[in-house]
C-alpha atoms as a PDB file:
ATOM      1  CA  UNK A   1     -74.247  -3.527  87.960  1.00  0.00           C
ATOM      2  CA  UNK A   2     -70.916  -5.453  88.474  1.00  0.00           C
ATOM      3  CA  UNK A   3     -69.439  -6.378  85.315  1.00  0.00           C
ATOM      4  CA  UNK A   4     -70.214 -10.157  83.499  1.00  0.00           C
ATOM      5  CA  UNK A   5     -68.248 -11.990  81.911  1.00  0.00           C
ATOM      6  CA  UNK A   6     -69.760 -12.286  78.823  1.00  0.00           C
ATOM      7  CA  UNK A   7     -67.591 -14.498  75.986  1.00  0.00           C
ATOM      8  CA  UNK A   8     -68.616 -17.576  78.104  1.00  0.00           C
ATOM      9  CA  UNK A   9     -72.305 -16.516  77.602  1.00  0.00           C
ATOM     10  CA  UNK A  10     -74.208 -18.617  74.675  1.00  0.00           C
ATOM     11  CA  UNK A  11     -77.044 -16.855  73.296  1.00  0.00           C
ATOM     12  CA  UNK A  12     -79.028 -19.009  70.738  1.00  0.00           C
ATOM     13  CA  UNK A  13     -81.241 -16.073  68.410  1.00  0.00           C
ATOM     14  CA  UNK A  14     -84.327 -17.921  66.766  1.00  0.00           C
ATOM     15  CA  UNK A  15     -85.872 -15.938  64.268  1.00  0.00           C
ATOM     16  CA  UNK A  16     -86.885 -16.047  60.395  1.00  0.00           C
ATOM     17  CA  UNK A  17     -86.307 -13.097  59.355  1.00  0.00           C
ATOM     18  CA  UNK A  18     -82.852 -12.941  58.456  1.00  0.00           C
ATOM     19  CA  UNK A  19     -82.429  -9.297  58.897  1.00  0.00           C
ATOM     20  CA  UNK A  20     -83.632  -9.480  62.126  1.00  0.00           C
ATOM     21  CA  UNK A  21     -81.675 -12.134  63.196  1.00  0.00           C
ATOM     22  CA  UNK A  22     -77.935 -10.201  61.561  1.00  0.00           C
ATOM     23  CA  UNK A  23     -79.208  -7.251  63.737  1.00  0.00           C
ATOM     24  CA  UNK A  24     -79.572  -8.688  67.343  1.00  0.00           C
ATOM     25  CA  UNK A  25     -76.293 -10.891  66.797  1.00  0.00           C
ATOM     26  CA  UNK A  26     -74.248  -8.423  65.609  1.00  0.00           C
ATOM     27  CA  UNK A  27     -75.230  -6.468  68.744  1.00  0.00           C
ATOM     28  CA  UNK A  28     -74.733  -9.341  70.964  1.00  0.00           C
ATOM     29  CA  UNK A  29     -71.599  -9.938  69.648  1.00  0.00           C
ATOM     30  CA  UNK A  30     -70.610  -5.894  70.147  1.00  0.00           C
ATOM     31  CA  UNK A  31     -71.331  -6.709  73.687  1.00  0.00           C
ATOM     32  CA  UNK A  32     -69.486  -9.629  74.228  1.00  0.00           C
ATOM     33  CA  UNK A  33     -71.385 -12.305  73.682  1.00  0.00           C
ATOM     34  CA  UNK A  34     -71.250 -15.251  71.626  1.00  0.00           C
ATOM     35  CA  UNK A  35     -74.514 -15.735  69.795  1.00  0.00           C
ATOM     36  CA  UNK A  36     -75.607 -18.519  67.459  1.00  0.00           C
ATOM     37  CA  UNK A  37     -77.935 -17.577  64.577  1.00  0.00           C
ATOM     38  CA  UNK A  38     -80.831 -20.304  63.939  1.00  0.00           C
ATOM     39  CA  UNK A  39     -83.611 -19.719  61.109  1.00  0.00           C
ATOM     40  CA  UNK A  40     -86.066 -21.801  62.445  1.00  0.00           C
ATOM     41  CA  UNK A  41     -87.900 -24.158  65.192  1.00  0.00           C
ATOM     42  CA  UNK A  42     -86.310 -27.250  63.910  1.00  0.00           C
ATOM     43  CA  UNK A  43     -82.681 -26.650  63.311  1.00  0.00           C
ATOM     44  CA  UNK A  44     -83.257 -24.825  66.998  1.00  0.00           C
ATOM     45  CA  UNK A  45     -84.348 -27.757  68.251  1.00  0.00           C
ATOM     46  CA  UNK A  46     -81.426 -29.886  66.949  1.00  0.00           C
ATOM     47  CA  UNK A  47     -78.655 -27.106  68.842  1.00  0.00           C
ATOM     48  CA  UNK A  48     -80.840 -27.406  71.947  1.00  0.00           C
ATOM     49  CA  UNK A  49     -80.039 -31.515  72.275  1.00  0.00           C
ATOM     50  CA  UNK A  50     -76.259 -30.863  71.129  1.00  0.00           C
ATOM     51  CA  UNK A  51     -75.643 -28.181  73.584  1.00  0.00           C
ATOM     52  CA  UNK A  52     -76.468 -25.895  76.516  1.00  0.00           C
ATOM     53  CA  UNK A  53     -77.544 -21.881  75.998  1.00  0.00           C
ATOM     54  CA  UNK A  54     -77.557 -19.635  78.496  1.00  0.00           C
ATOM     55  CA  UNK A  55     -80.499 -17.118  76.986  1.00  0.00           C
ATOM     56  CA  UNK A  56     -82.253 -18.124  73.953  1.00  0.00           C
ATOM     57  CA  UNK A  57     -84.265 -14.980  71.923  1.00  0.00           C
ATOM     58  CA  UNK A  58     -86.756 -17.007  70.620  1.00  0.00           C
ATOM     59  CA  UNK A  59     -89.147 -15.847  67.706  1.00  0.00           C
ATOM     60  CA  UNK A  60     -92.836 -17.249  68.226  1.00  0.00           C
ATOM     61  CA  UNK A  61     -93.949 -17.372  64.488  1.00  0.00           C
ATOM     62  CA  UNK A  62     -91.172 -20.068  62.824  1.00  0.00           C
ATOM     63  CA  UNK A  63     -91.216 -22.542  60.121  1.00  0.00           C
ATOM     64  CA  UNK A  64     -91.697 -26.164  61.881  1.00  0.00           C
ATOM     65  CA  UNK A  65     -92.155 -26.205  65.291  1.00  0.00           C
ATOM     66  CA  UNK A  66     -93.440 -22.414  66.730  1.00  0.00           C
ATOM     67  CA  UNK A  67     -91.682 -20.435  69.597  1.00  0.00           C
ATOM     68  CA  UNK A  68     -93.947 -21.292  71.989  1.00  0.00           C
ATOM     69  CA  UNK A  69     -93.761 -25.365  71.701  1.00  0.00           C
ATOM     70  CA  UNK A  70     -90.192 -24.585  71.866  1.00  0.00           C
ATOM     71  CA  UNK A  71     -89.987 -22.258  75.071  1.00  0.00           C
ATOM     72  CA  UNK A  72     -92.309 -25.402  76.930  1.00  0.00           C
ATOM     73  CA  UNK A  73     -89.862 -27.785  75.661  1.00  0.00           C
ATOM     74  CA  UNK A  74     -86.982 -25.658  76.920  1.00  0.00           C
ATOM     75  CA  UNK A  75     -88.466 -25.208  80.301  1.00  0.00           C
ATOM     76  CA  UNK A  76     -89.554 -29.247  80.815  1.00  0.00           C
ATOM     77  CA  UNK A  77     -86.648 -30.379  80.373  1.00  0.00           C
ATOM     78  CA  UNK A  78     -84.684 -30.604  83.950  1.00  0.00           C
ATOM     79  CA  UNK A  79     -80.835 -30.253  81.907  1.00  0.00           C
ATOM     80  CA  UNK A  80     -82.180 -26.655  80.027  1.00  0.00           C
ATOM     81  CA  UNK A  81     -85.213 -25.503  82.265  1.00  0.00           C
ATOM     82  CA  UNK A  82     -82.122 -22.731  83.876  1.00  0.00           C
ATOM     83  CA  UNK A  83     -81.743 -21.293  80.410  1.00  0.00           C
ATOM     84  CA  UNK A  84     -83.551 -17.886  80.079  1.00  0.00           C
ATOM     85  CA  UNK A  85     -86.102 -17.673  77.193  1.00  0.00           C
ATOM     86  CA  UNK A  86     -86.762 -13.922  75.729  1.00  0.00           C
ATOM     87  CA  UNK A  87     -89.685 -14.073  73.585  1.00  0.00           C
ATOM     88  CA  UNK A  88     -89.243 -11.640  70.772  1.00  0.00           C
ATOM     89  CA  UNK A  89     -92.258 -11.463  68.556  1.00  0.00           C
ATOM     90  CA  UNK A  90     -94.943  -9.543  66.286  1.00  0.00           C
ATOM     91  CA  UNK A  91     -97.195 -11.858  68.373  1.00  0.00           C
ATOM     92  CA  UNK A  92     -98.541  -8.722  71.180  1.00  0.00           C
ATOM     93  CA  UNK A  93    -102.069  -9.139  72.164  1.00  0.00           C
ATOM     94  CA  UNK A  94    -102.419 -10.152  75.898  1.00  0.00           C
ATOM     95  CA  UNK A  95    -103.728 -13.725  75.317  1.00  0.00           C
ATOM     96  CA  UNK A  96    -100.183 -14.055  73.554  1.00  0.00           C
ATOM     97  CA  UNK A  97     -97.967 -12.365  76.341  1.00  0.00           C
ATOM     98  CA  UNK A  98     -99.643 -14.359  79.887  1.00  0.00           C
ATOM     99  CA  UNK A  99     -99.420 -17.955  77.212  1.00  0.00           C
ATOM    100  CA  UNK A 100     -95.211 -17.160  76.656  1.00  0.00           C
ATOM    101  CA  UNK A 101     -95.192 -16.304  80.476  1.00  0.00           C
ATOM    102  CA  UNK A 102     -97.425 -19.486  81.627  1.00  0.00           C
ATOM    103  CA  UNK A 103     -94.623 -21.271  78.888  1.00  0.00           C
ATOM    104  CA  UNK A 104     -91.602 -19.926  81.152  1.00  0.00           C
ATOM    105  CA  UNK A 105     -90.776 -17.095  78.824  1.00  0.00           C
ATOM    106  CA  UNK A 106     -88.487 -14.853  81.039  1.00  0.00           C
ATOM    107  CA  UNK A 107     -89.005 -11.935  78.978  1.00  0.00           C
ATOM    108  CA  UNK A 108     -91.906 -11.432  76.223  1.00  0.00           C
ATOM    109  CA  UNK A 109     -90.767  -8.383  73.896  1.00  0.00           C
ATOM    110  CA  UNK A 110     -93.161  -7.815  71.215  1.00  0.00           C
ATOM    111  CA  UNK A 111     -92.010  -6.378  67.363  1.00  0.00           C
ATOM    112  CA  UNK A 112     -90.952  -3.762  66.423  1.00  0.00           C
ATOM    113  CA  UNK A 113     -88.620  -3.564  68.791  1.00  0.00           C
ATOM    114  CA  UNK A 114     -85.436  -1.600  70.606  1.00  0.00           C
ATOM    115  CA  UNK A 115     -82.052  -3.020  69.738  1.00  0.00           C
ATOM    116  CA  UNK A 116     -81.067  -1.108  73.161  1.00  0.00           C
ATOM    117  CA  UNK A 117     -84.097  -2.209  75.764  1.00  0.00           C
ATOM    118  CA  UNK A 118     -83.108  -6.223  73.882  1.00  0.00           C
ATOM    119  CA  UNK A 119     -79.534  -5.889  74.627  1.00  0.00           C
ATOM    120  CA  UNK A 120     -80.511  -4.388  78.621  1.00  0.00           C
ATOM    121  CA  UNK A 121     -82.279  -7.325  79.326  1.00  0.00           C
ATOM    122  CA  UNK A 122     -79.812  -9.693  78.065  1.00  0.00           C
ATOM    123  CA  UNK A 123     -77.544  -7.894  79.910  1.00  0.00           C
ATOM    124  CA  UNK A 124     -79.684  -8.471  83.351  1.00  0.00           C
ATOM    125  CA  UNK A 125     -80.343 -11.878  82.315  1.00  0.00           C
ATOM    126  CA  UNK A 126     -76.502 -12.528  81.609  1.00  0.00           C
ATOM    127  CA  UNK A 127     -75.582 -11.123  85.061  1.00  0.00           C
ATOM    128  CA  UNK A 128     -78.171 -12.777  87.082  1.00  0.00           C
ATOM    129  CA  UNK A 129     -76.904 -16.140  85.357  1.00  0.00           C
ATOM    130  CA  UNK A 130     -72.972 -15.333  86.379  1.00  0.00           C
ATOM    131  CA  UNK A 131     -74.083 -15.188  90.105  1.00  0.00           C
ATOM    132  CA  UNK A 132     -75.886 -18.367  89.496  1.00  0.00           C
ATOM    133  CA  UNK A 133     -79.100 -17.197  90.503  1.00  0.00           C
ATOM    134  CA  UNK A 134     -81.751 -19.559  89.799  1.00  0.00           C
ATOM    135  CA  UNK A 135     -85.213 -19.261  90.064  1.00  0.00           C
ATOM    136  CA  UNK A 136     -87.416 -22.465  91.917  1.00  0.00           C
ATOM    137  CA  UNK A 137     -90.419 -22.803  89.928  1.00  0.00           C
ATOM    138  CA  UNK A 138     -93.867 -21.976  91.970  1.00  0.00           C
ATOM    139  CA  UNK A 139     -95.865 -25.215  92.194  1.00  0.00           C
ATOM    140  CA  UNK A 140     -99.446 -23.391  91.906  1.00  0.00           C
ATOM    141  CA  UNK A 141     -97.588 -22.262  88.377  1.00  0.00           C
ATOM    142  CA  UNK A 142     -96.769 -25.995  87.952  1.00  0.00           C
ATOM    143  CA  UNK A 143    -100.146 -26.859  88.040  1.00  0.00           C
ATOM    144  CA  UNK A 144    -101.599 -24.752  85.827  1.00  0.00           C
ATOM    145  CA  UNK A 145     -99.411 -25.226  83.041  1.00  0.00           C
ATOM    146  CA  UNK A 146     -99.971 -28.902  83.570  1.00  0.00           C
ATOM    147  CA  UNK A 147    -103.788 -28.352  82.638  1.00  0.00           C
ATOM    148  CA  UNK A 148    -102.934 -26.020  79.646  1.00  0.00           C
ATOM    149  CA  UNK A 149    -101.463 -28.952  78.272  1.00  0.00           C
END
């Protein structure tokens, strides 16, 4: 893997748990990147109209809105839908993992977790962004998330 340029890289880490959250930006960080620590679905919401991310790690269980809602809104909207979503939750049963991927999720990591396999992917993620690589969406997937809303 060539290497990325990773300073310009905005990673937005939704999640609760404080602890949690210190962990995975402090790694980030370690690696390069420039991460932005947000406790819940709201205040995530009001970063997401101020600016762009380039991966979000996205909690599903959050005070005010929930990871999920936020992952569809992410992925609607035409200016963000190119931002990478990495679901990182307790939330693990299979009903769960095929919702976050009919949402858009990217990557669906369940809890507990490796700090290593979370900073690979954002790593893959990060490089696939820095050779602009963007994936069309599949209109058959269109469709169906239309009727799960």
């Amino acid at each position: 893997m060539e290497a990325v340029t990773t300073k310009e890289k905005r990673i937005m880490v939704v999640d609760d748990d404080r602890d949690v959250n210190r962990l995975i930006s402090y790694n980030l960080s370690k690696s390069g990147f420039y991460p932005e620590c947000v406790y819940d679905g709201y205040e995530a919401q009001e970063k997401l109209k101020k600016g762009h991310f380039d991966i979000i790690i996205l909690d599903v269980m959050l005070p005010g809105p929930d990871g999920f809602s936020i992952c569809k809104a992410i992925k609607d909207d035409p200016k963000a839908s190119g931002t990478f979503v990495v679901i990182l939750t307790a939330k693990g049963e299979t009903q769960d993992k095929l919702y976050g991927n009919l949402l858009g999720a990217d990557q669906y990591i369940t809890k507990p977790f490796c700090v290593g396999e979370l900073m690979r992917v954002v790593k893959e993620l990060a490089q696939v962004r820095h050779k602009d690589f963007v994936v069309k969406s599949d209109p058959v997937m269109e469709r169906m998330q239309r009727r799960q809303a």
